[in-house]
PDB file of N, CA and C in Angstrom:
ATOM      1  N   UNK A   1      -1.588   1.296 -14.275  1.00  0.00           N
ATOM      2  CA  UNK A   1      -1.446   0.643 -12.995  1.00  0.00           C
ATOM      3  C   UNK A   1      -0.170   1.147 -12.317  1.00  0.00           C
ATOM      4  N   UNK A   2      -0.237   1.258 -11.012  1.00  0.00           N
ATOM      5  CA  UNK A   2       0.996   1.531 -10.423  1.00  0.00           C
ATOM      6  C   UNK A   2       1.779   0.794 -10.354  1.00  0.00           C
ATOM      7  N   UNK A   3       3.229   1.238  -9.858  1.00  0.00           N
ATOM      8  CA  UNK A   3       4.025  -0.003  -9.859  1.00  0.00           C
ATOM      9  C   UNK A   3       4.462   0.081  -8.453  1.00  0.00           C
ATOM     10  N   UNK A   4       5.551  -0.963  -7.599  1.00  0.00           N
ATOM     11  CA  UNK A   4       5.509  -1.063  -6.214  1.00  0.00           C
ATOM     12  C   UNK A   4       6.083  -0.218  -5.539  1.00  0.00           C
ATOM     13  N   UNK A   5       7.035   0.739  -6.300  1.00  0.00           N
ATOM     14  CA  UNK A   5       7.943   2.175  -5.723  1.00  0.00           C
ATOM     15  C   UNK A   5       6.777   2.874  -5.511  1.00  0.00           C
ATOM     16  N   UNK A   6       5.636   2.916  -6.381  1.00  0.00           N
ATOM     17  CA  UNK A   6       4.648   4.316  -5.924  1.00  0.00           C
ATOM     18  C   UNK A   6       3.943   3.400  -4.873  1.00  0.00           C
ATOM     19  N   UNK A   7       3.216   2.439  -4.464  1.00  0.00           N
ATOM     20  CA  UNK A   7       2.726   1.912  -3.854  1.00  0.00           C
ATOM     21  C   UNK A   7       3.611   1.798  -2.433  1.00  0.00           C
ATOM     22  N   UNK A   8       5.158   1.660  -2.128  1.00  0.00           N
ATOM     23  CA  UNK A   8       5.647   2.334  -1.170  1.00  0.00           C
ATOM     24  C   UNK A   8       5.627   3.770  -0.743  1.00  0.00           C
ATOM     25  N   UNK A   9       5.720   4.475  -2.006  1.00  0.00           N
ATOM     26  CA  UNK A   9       5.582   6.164  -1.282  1.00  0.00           C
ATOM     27  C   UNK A   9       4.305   6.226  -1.079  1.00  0.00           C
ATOM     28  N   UNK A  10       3.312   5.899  -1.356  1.00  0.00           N
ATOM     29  CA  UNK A  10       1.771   6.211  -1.039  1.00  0.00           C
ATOM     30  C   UNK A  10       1.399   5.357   0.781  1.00  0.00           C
ATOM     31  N   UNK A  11       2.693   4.652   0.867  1.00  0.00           N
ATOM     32  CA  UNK A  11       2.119   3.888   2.313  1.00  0.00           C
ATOM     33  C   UNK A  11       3.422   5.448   3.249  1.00  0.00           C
ATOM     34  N   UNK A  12       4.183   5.412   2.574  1.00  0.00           N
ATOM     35  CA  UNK A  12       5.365   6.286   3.347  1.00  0.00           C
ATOM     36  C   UNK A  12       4.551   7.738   3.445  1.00  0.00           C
ATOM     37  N   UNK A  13       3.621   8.203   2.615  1.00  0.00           N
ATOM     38  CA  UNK A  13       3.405   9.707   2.261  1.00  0.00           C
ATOM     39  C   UNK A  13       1.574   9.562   3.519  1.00  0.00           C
ATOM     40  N   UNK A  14       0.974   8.286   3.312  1.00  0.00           N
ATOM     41  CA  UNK A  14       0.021   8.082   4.316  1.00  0.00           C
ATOM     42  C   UNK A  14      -0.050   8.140   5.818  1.00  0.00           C
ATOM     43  N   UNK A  15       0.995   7.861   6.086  1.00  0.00           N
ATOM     44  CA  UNK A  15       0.941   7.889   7.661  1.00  0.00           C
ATOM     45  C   UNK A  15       1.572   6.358   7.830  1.00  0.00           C
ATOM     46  N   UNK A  16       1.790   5.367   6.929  1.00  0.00           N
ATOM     47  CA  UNK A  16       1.785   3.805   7.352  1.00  0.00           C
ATOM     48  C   UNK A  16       2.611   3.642   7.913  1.00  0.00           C
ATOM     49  N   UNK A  17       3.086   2.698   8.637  1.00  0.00           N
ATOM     50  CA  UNK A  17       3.958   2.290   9.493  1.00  0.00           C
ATOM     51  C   UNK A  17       4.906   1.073   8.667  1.00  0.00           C
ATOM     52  N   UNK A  18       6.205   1.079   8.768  1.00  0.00           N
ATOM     53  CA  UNK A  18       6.724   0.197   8.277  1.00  0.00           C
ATOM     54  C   UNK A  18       7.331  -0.994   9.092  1.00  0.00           C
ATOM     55  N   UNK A  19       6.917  -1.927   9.755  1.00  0.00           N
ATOM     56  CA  UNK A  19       7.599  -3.138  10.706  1.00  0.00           C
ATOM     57  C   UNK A  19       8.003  -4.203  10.337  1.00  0.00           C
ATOM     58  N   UNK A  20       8.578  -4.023   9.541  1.00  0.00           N
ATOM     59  CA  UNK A  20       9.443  -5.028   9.627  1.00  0.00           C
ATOM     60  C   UNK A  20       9.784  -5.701   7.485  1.00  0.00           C
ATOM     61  N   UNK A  21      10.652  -5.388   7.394  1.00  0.00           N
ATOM     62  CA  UNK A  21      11.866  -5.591   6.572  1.00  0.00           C
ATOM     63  C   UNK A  21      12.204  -6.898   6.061  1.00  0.00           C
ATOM     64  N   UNK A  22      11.887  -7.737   5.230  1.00  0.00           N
ATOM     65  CA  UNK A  22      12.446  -8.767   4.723  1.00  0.00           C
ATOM     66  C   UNK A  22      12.669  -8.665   3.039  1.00  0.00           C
ATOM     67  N   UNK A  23      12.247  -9.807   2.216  1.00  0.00           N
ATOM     68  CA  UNK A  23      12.693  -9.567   1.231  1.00  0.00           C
ATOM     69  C   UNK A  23      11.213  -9.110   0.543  1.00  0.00           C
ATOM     70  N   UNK A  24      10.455  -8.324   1.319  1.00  0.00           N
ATOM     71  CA  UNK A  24       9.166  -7.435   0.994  1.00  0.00           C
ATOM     72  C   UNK A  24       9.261  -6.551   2.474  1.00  0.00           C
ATOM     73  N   UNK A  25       8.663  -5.240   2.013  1.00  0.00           N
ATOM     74  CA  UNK A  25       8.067  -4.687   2.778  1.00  0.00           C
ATOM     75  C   UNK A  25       7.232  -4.610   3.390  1.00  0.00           C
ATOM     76  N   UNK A  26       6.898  -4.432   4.905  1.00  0.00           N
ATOM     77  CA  UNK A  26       5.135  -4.978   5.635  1.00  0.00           C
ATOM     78  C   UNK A  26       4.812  -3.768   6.299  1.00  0.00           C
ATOM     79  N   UNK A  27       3.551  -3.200   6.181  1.00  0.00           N
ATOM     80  CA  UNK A  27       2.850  -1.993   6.732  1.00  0.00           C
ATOM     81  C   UNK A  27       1.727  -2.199   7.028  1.00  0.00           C
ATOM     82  N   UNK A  28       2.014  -1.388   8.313  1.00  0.00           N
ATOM     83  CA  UNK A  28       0.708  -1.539   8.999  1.00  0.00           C
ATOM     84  C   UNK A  28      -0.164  -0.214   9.194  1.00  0.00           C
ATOM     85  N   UNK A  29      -1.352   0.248   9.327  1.00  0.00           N
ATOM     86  CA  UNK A  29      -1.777   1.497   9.723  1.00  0.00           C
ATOM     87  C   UNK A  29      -3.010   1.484  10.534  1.00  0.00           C
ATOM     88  N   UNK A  30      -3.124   2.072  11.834  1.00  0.00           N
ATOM     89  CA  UNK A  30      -4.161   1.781  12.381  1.00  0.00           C
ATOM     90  C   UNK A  30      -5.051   3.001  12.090  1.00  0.00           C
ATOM     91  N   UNK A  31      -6.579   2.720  12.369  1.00  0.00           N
ATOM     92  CA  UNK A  31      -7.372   3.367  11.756  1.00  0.00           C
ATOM     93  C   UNK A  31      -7.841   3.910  12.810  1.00  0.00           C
ATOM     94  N   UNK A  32      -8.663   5.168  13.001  1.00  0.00           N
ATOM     95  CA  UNK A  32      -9.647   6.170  14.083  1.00  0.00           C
ATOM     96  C   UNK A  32     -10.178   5.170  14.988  1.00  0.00           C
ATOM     97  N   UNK A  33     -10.797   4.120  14.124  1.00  0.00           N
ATOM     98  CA  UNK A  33     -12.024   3.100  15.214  1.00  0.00           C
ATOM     99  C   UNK A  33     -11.214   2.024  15.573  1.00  0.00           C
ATOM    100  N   UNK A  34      -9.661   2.303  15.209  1.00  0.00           N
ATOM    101  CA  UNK A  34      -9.260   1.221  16.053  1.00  0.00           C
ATOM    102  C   UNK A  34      -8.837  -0.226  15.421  1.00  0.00           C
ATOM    103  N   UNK A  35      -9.567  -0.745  13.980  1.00  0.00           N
ATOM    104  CA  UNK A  35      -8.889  -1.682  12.892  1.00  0.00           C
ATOM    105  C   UNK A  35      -7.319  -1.061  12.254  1.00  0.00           C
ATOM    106  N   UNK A  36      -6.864  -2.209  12.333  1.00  0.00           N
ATOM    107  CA  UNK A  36      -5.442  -2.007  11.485  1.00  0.00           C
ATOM    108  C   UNK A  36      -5.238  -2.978  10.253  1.00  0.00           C
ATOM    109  N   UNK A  37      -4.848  -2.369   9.487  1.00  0.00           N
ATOM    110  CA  UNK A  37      -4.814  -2.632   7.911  1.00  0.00           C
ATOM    111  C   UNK A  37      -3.744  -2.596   7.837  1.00  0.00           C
ATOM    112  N   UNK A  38      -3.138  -4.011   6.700  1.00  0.00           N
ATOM    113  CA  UNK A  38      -2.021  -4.534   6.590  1.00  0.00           C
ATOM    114  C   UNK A  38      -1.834  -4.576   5.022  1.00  0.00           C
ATOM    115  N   UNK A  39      -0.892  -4.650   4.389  1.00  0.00           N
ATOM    116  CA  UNK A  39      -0.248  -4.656   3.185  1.00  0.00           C
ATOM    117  C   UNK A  39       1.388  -5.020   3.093  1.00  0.00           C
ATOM    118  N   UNK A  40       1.469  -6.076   2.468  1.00  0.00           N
ATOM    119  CA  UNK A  40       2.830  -6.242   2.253  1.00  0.00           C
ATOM    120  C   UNK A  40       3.180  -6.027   0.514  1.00  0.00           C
ATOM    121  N   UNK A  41       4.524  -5.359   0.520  1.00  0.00           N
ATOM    122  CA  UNK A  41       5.089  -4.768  -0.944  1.00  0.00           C
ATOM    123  C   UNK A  41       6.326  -5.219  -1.255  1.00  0.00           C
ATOM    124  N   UNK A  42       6.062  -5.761  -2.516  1.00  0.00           N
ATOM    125  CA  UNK A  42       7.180  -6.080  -2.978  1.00  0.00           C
ATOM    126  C   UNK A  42       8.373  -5.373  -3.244  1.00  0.00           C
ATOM    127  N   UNK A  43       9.610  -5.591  -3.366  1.00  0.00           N
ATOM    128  CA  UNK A  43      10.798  -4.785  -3.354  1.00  0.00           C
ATOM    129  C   UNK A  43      10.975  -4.769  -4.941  1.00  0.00           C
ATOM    130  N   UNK A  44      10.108  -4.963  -5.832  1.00  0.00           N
ATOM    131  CA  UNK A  44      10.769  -5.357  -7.247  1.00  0.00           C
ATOM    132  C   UNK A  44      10.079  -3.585  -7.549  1.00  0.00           C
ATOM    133  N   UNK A  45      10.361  -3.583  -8.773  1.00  0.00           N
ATOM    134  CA  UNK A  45      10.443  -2.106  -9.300  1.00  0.00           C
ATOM    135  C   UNK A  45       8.971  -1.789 -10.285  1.00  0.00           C
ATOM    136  N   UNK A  46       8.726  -3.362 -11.053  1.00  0.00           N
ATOM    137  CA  UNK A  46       7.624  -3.206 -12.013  1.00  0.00           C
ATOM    138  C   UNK A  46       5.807  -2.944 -11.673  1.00  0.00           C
ATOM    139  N   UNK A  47       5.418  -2.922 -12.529  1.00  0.00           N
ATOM    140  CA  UNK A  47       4.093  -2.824 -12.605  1.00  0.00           C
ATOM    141  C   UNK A  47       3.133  -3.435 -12.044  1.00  0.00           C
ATOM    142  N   UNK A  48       2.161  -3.431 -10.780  1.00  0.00           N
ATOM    143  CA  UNK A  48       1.407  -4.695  -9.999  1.00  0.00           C
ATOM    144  C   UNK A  48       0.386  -4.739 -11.552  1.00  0.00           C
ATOM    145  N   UNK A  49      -0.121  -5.782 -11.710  1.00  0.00           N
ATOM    146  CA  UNK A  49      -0.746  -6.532 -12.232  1.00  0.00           C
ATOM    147  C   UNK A  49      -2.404  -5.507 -12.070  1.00  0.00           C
ATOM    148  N   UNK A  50      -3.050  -5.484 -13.328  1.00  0.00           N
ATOM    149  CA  UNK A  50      -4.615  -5.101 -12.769  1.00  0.00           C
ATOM    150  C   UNK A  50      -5.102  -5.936 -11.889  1.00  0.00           C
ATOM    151  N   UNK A  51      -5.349  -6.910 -11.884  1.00  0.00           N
ATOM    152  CA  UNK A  51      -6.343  -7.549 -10.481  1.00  0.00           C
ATOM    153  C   UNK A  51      -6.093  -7.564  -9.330  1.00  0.00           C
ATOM    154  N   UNK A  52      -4.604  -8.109  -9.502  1.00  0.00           N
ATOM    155  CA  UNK A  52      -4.040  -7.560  -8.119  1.00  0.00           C
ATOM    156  C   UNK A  52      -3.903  -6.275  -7.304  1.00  0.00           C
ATOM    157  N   UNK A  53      -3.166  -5.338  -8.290  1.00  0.00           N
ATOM    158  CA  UNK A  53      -4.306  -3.962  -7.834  1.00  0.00           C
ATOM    159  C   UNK A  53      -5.441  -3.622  -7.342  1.00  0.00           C
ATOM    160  N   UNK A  54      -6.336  -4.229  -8.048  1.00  0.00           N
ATOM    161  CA  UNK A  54      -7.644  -3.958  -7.376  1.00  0.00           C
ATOM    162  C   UNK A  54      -7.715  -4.600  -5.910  1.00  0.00           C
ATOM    163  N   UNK A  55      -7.156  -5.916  -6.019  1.00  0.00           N
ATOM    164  CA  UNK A  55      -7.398  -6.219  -4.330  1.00  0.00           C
ATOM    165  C   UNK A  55      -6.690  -5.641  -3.852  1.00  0.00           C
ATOM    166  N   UNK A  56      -5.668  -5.206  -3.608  1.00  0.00           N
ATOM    167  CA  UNK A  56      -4.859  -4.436  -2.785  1.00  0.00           C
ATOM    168  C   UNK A  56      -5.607  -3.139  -2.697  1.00  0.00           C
ATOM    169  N   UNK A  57      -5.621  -2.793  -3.497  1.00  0.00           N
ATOM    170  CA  UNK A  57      -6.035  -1.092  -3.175  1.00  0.00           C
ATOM    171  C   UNK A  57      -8.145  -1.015  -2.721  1.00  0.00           C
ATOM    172  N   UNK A  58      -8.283  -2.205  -2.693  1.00  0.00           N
ATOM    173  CA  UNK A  58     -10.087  -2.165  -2.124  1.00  0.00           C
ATOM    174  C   UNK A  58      -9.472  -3.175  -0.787  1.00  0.00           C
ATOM    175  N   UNK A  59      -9.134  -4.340  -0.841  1.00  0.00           N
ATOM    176  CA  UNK A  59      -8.993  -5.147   0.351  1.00  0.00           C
ATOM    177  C   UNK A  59      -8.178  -4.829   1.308  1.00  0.00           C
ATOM    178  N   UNK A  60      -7.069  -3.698   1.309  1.00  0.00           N
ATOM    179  CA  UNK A  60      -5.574  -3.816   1.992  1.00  0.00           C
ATOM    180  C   UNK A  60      -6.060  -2.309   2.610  1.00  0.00           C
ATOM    181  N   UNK A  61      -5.699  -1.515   1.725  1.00  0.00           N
ATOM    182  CA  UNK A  61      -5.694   0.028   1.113  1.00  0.00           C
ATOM    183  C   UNK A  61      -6.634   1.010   1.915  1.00  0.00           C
ATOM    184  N   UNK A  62      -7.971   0.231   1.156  1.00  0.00           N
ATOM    185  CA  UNK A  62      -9.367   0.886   1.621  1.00  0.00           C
ATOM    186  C   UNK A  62      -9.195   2.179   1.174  1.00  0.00           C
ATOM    187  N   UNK A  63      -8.586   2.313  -0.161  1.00  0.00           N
ATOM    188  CA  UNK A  63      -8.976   3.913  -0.730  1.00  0.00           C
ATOM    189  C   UNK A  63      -9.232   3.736  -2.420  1.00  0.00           C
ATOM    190  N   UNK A  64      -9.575   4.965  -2.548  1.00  0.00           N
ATOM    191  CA  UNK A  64      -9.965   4.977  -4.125  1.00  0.00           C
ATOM    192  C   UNK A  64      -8.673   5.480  -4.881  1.00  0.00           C
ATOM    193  N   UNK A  65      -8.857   5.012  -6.229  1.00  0.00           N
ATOM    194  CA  UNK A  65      -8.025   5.696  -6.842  1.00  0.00           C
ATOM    195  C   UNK A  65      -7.441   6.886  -6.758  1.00  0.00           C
ATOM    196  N   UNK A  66      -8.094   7.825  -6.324  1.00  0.00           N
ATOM    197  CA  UNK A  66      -8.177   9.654  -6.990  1.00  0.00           C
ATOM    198  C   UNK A  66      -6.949   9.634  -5.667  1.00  0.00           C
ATOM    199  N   UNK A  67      -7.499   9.045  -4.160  1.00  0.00           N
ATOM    200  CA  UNK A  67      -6.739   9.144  -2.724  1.00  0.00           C
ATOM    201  C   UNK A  67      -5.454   8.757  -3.216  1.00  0.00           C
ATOM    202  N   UNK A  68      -5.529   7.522  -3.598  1.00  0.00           N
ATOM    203  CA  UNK A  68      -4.248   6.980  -3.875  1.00  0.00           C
ATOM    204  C   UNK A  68      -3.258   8.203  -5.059  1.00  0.00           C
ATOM    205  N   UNK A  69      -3.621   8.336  -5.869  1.00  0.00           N
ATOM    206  CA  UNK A  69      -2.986   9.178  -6.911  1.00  0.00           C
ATOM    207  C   UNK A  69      -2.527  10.753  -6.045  1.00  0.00           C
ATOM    208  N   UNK A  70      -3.272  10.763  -5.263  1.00  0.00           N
ATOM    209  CA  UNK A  70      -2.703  12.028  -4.614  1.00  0.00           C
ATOM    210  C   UNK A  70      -1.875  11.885  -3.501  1.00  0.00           C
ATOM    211  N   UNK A  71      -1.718  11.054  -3.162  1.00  0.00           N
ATOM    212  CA  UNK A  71      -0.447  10.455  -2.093  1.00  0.00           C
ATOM    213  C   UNK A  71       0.914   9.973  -2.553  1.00  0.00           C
ATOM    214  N   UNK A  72       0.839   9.731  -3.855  1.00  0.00           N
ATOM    215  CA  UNK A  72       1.695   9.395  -4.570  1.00  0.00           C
ATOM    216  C   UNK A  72       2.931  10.343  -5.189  1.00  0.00           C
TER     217      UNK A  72
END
């Protein structure tokens, strides 16, 4: 599982937008047709959790593994 440093460079190495700064990170990225997809990241260093992973990276993300691993 990734942990939240790669899950920031994979939003930084994507195109995502970063707005706004608290004690998490919030990104936004708008898409071709016009939806924008949101994800907020934690500032801690460790490992996201398997399930939580999965929603993030199918509900937030909208990419597959292999995408993600190569952005990383």
């Amino acid at each position: 599982m990734p942990n939240w440093r790669e899950l920031k460079r994979f939003c930084d190495n994507d195109g995502w937008e970063c707005y706004k700064v608290t004690d998490h990170y919030f990104y936004r990225k708008r898409l071709p047709n016009g939806d924008i997809l949101f994800t907020k990241i934690s500032m801690g260093s460790g490992e996201i959790h398997k399930n939580l992973w999965q929603k993030i990276r199918n509900r937030q993300l909208h990419v597959t593994q292999e995408y993600f691993n190569s952005k990383i």
